[in-house]
C-alpha atoms as a PDB file:
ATOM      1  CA  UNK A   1     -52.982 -67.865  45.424  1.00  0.00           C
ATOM      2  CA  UNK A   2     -53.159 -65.191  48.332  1.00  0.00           C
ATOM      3  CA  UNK A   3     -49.135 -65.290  48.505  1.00  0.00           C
ATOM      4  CA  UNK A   4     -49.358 -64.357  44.817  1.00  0.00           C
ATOM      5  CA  UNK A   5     -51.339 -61.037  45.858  1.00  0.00           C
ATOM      6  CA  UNK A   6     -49.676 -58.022  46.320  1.00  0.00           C
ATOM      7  CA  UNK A   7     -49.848 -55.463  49.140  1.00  0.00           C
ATOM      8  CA  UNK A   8     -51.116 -52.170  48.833  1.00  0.00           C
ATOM      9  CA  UNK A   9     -48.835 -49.338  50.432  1.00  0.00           C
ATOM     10  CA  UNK A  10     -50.271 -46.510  52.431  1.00  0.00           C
ATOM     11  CA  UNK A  11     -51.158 -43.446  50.142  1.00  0.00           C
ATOM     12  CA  UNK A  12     -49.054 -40.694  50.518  1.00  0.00           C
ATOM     13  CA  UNK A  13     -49.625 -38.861  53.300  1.00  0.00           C
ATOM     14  CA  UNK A  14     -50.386 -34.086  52.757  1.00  0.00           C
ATOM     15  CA  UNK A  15     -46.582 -34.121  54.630  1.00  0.00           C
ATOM     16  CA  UNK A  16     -45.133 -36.602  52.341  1.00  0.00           C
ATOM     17  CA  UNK A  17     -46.594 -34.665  49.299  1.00  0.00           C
ATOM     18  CA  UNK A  18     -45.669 -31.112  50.413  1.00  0.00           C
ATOM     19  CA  UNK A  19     -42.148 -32.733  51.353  1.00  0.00           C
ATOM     20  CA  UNK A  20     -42.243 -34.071  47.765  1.00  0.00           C
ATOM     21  CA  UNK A  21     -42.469 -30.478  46.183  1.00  0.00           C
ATOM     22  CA  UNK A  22     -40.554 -28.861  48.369  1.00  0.00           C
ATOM     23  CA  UNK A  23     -37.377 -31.783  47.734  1.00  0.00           C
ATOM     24  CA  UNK A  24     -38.190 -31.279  43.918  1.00  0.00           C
ATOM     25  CA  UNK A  25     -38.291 -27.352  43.903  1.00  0.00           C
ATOM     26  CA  UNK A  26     -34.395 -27.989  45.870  1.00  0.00           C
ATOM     27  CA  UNK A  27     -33.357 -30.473  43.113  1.00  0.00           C
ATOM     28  CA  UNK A  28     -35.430 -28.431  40.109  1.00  0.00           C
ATOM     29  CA  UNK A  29     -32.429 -27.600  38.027  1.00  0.00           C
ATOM     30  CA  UNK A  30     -31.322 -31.338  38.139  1.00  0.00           C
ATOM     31  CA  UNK A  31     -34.464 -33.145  37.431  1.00  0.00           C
ATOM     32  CA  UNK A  32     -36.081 -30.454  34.803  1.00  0.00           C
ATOM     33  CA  UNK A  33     -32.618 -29.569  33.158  1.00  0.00           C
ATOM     34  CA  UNK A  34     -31.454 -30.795  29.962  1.00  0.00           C
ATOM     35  CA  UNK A  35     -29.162 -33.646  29.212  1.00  0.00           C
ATOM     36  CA  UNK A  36     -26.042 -32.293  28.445  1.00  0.00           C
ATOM     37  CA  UNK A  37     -22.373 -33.150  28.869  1.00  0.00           C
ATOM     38  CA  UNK A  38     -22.577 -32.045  32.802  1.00  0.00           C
ATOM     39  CA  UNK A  39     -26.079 -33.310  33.057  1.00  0.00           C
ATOM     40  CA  UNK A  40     -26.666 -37.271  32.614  1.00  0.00           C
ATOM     41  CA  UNK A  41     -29.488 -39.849  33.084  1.00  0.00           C
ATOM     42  CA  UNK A  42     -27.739 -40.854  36.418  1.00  0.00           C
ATOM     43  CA  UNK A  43     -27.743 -37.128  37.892  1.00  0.00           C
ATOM     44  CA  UNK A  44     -31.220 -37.477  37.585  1.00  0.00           C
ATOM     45  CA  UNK A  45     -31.298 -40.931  39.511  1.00  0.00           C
ATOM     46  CA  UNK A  46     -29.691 -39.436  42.135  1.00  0.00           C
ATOM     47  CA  UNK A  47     -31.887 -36.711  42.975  1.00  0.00           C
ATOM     48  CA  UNK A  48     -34.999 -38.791  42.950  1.00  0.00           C
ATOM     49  CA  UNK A  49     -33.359 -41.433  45.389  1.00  0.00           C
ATOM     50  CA  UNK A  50     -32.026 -38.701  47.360  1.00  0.00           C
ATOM     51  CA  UNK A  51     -35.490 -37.318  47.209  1.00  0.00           C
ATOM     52  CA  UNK A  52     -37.314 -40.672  48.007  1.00  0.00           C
ATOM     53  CA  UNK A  53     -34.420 -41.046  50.952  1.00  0.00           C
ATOM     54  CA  UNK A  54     -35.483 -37.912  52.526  1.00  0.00           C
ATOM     55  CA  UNK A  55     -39.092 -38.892  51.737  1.00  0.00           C
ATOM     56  CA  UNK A  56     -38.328 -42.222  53.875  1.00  0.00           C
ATOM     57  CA  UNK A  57     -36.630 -40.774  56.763  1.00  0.00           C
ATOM     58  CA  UNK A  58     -39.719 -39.050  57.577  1.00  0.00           C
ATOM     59  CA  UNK A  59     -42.383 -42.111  57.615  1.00  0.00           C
ATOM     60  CA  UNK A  60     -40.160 -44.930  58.145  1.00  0.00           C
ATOM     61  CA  UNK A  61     -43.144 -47.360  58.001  1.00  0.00           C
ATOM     62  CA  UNK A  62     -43.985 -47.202  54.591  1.00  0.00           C
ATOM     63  CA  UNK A  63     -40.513 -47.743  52.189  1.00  0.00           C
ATOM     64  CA  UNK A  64     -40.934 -45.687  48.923  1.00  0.00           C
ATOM     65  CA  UNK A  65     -38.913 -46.367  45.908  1.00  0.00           C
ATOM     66  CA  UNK A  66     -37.550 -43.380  43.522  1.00  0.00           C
ATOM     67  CA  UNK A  67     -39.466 -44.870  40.940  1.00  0.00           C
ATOM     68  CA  UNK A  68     -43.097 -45.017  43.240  1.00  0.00           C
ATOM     69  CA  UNK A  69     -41.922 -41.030  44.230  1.00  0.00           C
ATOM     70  CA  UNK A  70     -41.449 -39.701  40.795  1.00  0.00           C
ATOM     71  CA  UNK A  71     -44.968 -41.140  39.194  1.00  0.00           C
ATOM     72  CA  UNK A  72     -46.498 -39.728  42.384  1.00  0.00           C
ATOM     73  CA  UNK A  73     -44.728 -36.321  41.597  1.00  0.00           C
ATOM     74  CA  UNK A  74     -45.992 -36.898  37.805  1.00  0.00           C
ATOM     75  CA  UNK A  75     -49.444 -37.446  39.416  1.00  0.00           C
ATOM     76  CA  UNK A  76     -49.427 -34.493  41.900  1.00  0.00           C
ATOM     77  CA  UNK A  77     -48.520 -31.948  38.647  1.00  0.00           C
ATOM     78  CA  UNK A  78     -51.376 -33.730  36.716  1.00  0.00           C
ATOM     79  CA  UNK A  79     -54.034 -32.765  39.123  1.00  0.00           C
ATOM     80  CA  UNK A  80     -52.350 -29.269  39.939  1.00  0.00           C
ATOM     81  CA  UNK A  81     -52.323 -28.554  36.098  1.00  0.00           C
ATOM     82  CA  UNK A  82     -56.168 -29.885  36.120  1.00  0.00           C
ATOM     83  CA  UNK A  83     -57.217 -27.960  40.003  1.00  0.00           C
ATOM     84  CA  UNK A  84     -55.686 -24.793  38.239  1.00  0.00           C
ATOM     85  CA  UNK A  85     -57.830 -24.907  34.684  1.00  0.00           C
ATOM     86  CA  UNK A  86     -61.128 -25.754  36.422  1.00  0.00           C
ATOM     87  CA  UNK A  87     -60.194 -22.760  38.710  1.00  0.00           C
ATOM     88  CA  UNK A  88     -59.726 -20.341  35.818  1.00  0.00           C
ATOM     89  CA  UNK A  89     -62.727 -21.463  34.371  1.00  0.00           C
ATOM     90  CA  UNK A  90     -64.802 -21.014  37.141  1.00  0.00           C
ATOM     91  CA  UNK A  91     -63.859 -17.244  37.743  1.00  0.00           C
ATOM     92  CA  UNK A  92     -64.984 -16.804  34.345  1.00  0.00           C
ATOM     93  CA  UNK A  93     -69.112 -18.207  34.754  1.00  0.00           C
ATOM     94  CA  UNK A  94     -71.466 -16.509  35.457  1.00  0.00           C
ATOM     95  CA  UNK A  95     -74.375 -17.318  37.351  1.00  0.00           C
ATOM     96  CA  UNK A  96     -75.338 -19.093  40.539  1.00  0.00           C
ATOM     97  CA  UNK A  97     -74.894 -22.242  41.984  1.00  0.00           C
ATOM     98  CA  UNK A  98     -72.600 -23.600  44.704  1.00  0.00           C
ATOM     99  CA  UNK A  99     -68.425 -22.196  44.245  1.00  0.00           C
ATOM    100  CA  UNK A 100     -66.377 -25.013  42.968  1.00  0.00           C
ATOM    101  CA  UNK A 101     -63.964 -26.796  45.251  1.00  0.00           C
ATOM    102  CA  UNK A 102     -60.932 -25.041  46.218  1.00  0.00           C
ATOM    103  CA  UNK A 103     -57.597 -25.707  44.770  1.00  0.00           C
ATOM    104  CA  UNK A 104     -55.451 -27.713  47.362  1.00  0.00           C
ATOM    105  CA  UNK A 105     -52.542 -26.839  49.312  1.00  0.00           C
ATOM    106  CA  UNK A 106     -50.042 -28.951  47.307  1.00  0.00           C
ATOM    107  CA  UNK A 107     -51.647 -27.828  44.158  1.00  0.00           C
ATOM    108  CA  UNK A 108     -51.168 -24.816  44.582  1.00  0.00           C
ATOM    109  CA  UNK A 109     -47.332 -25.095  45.812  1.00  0.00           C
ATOM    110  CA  UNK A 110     -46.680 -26.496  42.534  1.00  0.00           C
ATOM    111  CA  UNK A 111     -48.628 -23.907  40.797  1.00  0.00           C
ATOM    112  CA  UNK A 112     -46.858 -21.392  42.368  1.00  0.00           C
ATOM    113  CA  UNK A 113     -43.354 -23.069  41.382  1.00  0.00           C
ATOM    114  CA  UNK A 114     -44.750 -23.601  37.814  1.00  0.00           C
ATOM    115  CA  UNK A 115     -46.169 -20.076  37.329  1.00  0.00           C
ATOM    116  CA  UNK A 116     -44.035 -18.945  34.691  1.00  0.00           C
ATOM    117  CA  UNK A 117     -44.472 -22.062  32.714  1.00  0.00           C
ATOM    118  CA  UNK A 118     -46.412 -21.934  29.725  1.00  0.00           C
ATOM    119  CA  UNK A 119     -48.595 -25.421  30.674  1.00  0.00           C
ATOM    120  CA  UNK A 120     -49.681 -24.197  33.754  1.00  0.00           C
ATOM    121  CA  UNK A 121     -50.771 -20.381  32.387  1.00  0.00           C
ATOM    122  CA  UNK A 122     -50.854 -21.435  28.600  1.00  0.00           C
ATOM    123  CA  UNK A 123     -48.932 -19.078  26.364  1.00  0.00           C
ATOM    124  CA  UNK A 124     -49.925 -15.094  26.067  1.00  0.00           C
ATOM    125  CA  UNK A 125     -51.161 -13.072  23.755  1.00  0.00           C
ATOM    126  CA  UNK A 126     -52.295 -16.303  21.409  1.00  0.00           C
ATOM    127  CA  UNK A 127     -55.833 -16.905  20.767  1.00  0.00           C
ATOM    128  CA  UNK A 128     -56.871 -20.241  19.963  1.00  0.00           C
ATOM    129  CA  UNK A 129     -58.982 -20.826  16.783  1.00  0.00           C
ATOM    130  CA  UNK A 130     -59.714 -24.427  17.151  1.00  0.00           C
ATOM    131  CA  UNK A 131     -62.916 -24.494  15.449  1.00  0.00           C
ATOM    132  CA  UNK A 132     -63.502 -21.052  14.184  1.00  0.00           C
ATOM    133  CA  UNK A 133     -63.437 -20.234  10.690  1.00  0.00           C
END
């Protein structure tokens, strides 16, 4: 029964995850373009295992597959998109109480390579109405 139990890896590592965005912001136009006739399914395979390569070379204890790499980089855009929302809505309270934590370093390199994106900033000059009548 404890051969049937898998191992754990290491979590990544702030250097693995800064290396993570910084590979993907290189290889942005491959992985976030479009499919098209000069764009395929396998040019996208290629950058993440050329991303999870480079991601290897620099902790060669710990073996990370494209696959484990790109739900990590799924993850890491998850938590900037929710770091950056609680940050907006914090500059907008009022009151006392203790500041709210920081956005991190790695959320806020991805932040900075989204800012133009509509789901990091949401889209201007629309007003929601969810609710209002």
């Amino acid at each position: 029964m404890a051969d049937s139990k898998m191992n754990r890896k290491p979590n990544f590592t702030t250097e693995e995850n800064i290396m993570l965005v910084e590979l993907f912001e290189q290889h942005k136009s491959v992985l976030q373009g479009k499919f098209s006739t000069a764009l395929s399914n396998q040019d996208k395979n290629l950058a993440w295992n050329k991303i999870s390569m480079a991601i290897n070379a620099q902790n060669p204890a710990v073996k990370r597959e494209p696959a484990e790499v790109k739900k990590k980089w799924k993850n890491l855009v998850m938590n900037a998109k929710k770091e950056a929302s609680t940050d907006r809505k914090s500059r907008t309270k009022t009151g006392g109480g203790p500041p709210e934590k920081p956005v991190s370093a790695v959320s806020q390199l991805i932040c900075d390579m989204h800012e133009d994106s509509p789901s990091f900033v949401g889209l201007s000059g629309v007003d929601s109405f969810i609710g209002k009548v």
